[in-house]
Each structure stands twice: as structure tokens, then as C-alpha cells.
PDB file of N, CA and C in Angstrom:
ATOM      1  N   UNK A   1     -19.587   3.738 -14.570  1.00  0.00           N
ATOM      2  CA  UNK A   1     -19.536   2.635 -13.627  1.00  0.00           C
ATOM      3  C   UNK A   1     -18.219   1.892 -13.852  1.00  0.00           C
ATOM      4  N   UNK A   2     -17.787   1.668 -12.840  1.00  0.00           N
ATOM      5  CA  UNK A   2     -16.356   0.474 -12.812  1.00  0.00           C
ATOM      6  C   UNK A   2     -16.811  -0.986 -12.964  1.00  0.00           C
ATOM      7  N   UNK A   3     -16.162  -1.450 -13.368  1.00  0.00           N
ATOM      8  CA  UNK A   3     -15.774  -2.918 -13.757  1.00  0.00           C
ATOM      9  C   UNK A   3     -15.195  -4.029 -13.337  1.00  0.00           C
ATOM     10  N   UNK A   4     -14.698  -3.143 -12.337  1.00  0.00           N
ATOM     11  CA  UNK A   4     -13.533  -3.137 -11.148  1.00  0.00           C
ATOM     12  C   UNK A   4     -14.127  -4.761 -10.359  1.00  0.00           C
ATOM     13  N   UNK A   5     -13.305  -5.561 -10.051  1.00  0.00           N
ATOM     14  CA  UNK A   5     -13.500  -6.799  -9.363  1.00  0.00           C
ATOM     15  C   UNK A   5     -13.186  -6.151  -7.911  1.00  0.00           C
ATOM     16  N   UNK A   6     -14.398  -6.794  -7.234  1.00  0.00           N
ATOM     17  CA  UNK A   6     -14.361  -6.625  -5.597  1.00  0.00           C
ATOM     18  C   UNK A   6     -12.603  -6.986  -4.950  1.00  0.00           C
ATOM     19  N   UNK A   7     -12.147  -7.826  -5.727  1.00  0.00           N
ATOM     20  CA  UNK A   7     -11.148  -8.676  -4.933  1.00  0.00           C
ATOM     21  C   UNK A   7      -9.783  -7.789  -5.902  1.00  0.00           C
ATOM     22  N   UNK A   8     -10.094  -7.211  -6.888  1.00  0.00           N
ATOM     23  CA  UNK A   8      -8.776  -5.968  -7.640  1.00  0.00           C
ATOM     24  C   UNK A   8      -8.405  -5.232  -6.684  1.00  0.00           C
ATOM     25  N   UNK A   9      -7.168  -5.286  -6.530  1.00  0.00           N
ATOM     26  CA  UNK A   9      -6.532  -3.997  -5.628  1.00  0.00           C
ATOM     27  C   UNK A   9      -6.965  -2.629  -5.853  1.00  0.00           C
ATOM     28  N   UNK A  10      -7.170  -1.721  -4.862  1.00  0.00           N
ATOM     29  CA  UNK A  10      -7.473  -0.660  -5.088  1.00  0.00           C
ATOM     30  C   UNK A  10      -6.103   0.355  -4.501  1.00  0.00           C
ATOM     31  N   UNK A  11      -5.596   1.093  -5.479  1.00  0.00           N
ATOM     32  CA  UNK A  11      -4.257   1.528  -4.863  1.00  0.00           C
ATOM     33  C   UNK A  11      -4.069   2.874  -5.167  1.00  0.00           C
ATOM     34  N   UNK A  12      -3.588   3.099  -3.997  1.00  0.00           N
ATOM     35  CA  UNK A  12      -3.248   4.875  -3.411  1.00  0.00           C
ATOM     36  C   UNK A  12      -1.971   5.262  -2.722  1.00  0.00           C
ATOM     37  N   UNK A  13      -1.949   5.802  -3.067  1.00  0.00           N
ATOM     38  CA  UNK A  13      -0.416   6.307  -2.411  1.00  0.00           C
ATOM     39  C   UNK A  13      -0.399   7.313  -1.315  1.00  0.00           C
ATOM     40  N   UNK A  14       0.217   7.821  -0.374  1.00  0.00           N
ATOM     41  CA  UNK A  14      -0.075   8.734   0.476  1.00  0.00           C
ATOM     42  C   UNK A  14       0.035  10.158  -0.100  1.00  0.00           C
ATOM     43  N   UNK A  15      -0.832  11.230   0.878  1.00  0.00           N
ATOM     44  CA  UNK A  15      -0.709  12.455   0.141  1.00  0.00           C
ATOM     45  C   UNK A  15       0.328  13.039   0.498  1.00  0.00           C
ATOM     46  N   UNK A  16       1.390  12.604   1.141  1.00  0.00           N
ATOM     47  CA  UNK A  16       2.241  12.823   1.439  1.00  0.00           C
ATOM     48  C   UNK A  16       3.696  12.413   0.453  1.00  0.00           C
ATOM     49  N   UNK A  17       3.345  12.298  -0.379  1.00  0.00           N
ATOM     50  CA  UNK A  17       4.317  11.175  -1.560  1.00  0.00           C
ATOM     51  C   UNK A  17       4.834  12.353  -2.814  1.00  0.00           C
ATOM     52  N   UNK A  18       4.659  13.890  -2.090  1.00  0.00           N
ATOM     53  CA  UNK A  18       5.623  14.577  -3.686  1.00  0.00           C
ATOM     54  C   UNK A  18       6.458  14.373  -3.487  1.00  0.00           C
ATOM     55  N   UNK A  19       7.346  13.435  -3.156  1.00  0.00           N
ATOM     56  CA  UNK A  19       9.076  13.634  -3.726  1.00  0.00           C
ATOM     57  C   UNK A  19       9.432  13.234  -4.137  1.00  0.00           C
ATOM     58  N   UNK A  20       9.561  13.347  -5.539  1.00  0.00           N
ATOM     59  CA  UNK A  20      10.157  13.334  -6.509  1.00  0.00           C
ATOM     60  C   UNK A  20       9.813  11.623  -7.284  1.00  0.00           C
ATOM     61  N   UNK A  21       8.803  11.309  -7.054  1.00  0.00           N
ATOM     62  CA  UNK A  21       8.624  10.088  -7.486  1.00  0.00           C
ATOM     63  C   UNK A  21       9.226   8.632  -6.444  1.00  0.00           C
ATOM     64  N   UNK A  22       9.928   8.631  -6.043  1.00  0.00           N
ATOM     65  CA  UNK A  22      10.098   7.669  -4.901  1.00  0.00           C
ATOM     66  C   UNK A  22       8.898   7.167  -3.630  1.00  0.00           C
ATOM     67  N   UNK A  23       8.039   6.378  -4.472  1.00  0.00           N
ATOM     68  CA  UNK A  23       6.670   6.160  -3.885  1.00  0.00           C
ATOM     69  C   UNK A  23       6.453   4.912  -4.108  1.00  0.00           C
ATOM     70  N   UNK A  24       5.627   4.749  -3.213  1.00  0.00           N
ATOM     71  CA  UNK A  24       5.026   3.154  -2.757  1.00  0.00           C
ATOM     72  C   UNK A  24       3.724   3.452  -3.095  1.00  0.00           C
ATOM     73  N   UNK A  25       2.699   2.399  -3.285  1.00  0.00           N
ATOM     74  CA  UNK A  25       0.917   2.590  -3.322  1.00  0.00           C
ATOM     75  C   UNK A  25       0.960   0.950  -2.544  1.00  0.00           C
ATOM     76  N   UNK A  26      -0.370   1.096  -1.722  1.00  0.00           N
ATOM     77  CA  UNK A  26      -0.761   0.398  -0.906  1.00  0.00           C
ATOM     78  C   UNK A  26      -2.368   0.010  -1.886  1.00  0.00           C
ATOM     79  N   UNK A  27      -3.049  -1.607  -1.261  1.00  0.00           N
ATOM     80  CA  UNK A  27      -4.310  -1.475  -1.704  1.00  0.00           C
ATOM     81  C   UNK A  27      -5.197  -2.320  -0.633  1.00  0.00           C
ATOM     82  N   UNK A  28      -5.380  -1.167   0.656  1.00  0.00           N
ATOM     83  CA  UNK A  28      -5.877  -1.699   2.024  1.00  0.00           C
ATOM     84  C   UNK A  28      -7.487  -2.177   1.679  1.00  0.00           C
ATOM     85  N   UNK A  29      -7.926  -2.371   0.269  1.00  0.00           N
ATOM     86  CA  UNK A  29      -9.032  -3.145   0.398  1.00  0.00           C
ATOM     87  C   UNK A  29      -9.189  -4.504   0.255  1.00  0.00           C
ATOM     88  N   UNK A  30      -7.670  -5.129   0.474  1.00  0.00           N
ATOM     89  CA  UNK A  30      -7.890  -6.782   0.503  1.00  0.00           C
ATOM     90  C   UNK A  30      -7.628  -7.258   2.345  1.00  0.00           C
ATOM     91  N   UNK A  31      -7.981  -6.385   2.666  1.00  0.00           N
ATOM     92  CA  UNK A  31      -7.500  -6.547   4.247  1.00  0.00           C
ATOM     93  C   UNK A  31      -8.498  -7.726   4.663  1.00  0.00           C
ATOM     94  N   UNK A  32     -10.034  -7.356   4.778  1.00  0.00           N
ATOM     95  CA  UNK A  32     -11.216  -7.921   4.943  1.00  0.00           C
ATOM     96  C   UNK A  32     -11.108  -9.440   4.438  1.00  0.00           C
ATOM     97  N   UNK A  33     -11.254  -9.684   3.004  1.00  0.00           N
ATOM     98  CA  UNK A  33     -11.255 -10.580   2.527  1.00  0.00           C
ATOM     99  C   UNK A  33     -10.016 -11.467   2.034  1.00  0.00           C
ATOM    100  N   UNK A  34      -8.914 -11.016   1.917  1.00  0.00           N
ATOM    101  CA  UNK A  34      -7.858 -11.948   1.684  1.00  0.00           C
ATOM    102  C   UNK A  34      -6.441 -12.090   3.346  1.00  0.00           C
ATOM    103  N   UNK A  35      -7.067 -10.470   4.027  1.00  0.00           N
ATOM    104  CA  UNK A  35      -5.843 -10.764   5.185  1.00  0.00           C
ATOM    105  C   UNK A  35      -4.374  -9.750   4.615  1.00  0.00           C
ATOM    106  N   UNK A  36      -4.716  -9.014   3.466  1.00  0.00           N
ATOM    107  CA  UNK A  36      -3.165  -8.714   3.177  1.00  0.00           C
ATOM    108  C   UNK A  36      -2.794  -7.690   2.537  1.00  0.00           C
ATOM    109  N   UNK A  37      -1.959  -7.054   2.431  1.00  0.00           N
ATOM    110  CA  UNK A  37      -1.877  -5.550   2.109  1.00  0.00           C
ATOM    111  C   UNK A  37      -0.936  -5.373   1.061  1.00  0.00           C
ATOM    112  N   UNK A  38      -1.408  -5.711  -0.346  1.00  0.00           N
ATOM    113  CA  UNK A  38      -0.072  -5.803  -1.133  1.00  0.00           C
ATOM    114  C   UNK A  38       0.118  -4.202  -1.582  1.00  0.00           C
ATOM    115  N   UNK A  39       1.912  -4.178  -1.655  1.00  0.00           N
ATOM    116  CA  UNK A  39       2.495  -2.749  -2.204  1.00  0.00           C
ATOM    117  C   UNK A  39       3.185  -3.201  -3.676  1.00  0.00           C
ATOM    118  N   UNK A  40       3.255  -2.085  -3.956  1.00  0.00           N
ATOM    119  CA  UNK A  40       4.062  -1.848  -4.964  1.00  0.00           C
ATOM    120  C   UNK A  40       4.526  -0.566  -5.610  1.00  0.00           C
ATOM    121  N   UNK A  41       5.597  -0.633  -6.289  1.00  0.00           N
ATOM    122  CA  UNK A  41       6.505   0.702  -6.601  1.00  0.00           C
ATOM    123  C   UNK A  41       5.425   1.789  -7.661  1.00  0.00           C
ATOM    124  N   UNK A  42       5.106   2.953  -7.100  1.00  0.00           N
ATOM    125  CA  UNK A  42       4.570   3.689  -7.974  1.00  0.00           C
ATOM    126  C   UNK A  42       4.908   4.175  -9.462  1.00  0.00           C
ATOM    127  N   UNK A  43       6.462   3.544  -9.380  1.00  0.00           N
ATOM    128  CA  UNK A  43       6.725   4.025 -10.857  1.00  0.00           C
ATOM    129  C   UNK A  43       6.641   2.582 -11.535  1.00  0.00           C
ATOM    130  N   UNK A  44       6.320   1.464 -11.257  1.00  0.00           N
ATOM    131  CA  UNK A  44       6.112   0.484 -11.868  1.00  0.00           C
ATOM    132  C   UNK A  44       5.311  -0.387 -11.673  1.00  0.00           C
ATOM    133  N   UNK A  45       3.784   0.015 -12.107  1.00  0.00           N
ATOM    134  CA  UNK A  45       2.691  -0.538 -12.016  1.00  0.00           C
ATOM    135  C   UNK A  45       2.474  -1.560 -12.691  1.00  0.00           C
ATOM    136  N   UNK A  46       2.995  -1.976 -13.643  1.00  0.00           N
ATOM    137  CA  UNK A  46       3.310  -3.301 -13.580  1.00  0.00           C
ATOM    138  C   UNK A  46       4.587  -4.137 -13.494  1.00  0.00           C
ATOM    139  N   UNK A  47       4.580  -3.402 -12.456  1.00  0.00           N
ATOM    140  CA  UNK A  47       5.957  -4.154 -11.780  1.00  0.00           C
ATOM    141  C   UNK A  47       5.611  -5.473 -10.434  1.00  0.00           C
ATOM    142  N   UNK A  48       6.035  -6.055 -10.008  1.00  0.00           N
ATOM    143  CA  UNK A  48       6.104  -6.530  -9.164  1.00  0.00           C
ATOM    144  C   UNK A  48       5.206  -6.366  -8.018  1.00  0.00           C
ATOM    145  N   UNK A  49       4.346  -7.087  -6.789  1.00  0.00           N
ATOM    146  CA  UNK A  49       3.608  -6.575  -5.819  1.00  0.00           C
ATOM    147  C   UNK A  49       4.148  -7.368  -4.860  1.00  0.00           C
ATOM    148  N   UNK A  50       3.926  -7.084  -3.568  1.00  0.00           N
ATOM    149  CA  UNK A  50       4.522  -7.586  -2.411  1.00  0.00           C
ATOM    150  C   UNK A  50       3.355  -7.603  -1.572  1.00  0.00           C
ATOM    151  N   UNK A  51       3.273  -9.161  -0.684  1.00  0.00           N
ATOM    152  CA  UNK A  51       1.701  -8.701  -0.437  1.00  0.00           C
ATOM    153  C   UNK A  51       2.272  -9.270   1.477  1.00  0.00           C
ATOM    154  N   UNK A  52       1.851  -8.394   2.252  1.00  0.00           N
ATOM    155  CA  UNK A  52       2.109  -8.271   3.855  1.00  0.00           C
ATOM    156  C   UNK A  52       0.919  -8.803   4.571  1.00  0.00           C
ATOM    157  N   UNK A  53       0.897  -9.617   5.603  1.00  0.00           N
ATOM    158  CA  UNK A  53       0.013  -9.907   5.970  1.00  0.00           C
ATOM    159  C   UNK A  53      -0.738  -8.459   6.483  1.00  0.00           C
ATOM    160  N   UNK A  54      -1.826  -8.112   7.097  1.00  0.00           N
ATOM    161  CA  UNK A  54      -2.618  -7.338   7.389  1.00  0.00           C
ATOM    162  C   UNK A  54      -1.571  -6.828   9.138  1.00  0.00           C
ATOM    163  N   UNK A  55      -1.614  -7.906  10.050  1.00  0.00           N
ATOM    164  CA  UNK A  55      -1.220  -7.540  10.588  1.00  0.00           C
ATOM    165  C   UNK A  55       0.337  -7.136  11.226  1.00  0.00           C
ATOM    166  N   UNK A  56       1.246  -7.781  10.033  1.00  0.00           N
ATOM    167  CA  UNK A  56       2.757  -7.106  10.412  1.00  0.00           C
ATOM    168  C   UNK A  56       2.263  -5.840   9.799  1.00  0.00           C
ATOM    169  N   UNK A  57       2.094  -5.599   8.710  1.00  0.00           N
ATOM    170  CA  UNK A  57       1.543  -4.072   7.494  1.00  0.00           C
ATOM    171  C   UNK A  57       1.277  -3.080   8.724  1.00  0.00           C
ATOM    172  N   UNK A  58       0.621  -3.819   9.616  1.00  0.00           N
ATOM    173  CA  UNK A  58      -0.084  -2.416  10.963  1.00  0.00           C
ATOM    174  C   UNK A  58       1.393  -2.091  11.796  1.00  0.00           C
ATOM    175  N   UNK A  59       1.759  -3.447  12.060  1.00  0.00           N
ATOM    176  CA  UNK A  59       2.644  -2.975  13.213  1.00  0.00           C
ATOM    177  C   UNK A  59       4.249  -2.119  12.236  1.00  0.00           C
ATOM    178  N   UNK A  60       4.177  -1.967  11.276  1.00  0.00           N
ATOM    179  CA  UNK A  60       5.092  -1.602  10.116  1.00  0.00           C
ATOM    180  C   UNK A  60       4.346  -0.301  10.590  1.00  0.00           C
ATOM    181  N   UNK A  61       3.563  -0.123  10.373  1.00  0.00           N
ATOM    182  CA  UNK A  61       2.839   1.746   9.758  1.00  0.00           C
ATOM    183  C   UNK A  61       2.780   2.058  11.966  1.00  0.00           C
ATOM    184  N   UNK A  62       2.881   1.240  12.945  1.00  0.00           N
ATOM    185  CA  UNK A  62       2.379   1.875  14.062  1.00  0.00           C
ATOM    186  C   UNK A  62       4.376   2.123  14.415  1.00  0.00           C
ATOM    187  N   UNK A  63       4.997   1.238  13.769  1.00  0.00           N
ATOM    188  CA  UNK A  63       6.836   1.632  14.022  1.00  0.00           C
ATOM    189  C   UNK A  63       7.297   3.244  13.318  1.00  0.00           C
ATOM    190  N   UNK A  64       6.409   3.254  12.204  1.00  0.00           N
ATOM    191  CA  UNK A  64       7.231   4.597  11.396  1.00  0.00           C
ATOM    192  C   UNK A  64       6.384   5.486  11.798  1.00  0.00           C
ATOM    193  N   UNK A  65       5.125   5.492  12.510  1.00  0.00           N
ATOM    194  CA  UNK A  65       4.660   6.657  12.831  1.00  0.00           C
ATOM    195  C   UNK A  65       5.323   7.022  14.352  1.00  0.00           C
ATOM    196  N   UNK A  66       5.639   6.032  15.020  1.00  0.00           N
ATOM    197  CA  UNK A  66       6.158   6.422  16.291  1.00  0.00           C
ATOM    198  C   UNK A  66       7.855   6.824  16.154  1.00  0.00           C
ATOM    199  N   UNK A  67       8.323   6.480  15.414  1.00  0.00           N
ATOM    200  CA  UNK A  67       9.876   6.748  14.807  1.00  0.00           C
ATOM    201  C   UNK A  67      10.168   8.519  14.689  1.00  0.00           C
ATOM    202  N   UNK A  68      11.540   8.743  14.505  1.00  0.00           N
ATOM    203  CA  UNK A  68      11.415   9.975  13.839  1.00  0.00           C
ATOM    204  C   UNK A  68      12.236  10.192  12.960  1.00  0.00           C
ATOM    205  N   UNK A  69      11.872   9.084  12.167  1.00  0.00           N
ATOM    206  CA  UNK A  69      11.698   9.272  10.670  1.00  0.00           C
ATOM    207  C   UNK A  69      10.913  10.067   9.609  1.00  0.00           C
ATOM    208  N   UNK A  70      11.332  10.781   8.689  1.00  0.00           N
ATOM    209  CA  UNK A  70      10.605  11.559   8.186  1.00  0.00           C
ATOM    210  C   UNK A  70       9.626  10.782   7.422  1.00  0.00           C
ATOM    211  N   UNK A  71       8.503  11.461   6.999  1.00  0.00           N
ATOM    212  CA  UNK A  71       7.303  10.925   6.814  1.00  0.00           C
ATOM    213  C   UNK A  71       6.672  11.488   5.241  1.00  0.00           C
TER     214      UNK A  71
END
């Protein structure tokens, strides 16, 4: 069993993220209850977090999916 606080980030990175370590993790379970989508650098987990409101975070992920930017 986890221990885990409802309100602890829960963070994942995309499965799309082998290269070479240059990765972000997201933890879309404070969306509900706090409004906000904090990131941070996968190689430095305790590094720094950046926290986006819920809804720029969407219109961010609805720009790079429509882009053609690689993914």
C-alpha cells in the first residue's frame, strides 16, 4: 500500500521520452483539486517544479500537438 498523500504529485513522463534523457514529467493529478499542472526536469527530481495553471497546460499540449514539431 502507498502512503502517498492525495494532494502528492503523481509524475510520469511520456512514453514517448527515449531520448536520451532530455525529459519533462508532468503530475495531471492536481488538476481537480488544486487547478494546476506542475512539471519538472526528469533528471532532477529534486530539482525545481513549475506549476501551470490547468488551463494554459491544455492549450500548451492542444499548440504542440497541432504544430509540426516533433513529438
Amino acid at each position: 500500500m502507498t502512503t502517498e498523500s492525495p494532494e502528492s504529485p503523481r509524475w510520469f513522463k511520456s512514453s514517448f521520452s527515449e531520448n536520451g534523457g532530455a525529459c519533462i514529467e508532468v503530475a495531471n493529478n492536481l488538476v481537480a483539486s488544486r487547478g494546476v499542472v506542475p512539471v519538472r526536469d526528469s533528471k532532477a527530481l529534486k530539482g525545481p517544479v513549475l506549476s501551470f495553471p490547468a488551463s494554459s497546460f491544455s492549450v500548451f499540449i492542444a499548440g504542440v500537438m497541432a504544430s509540426s514539431l516533433p513529438r
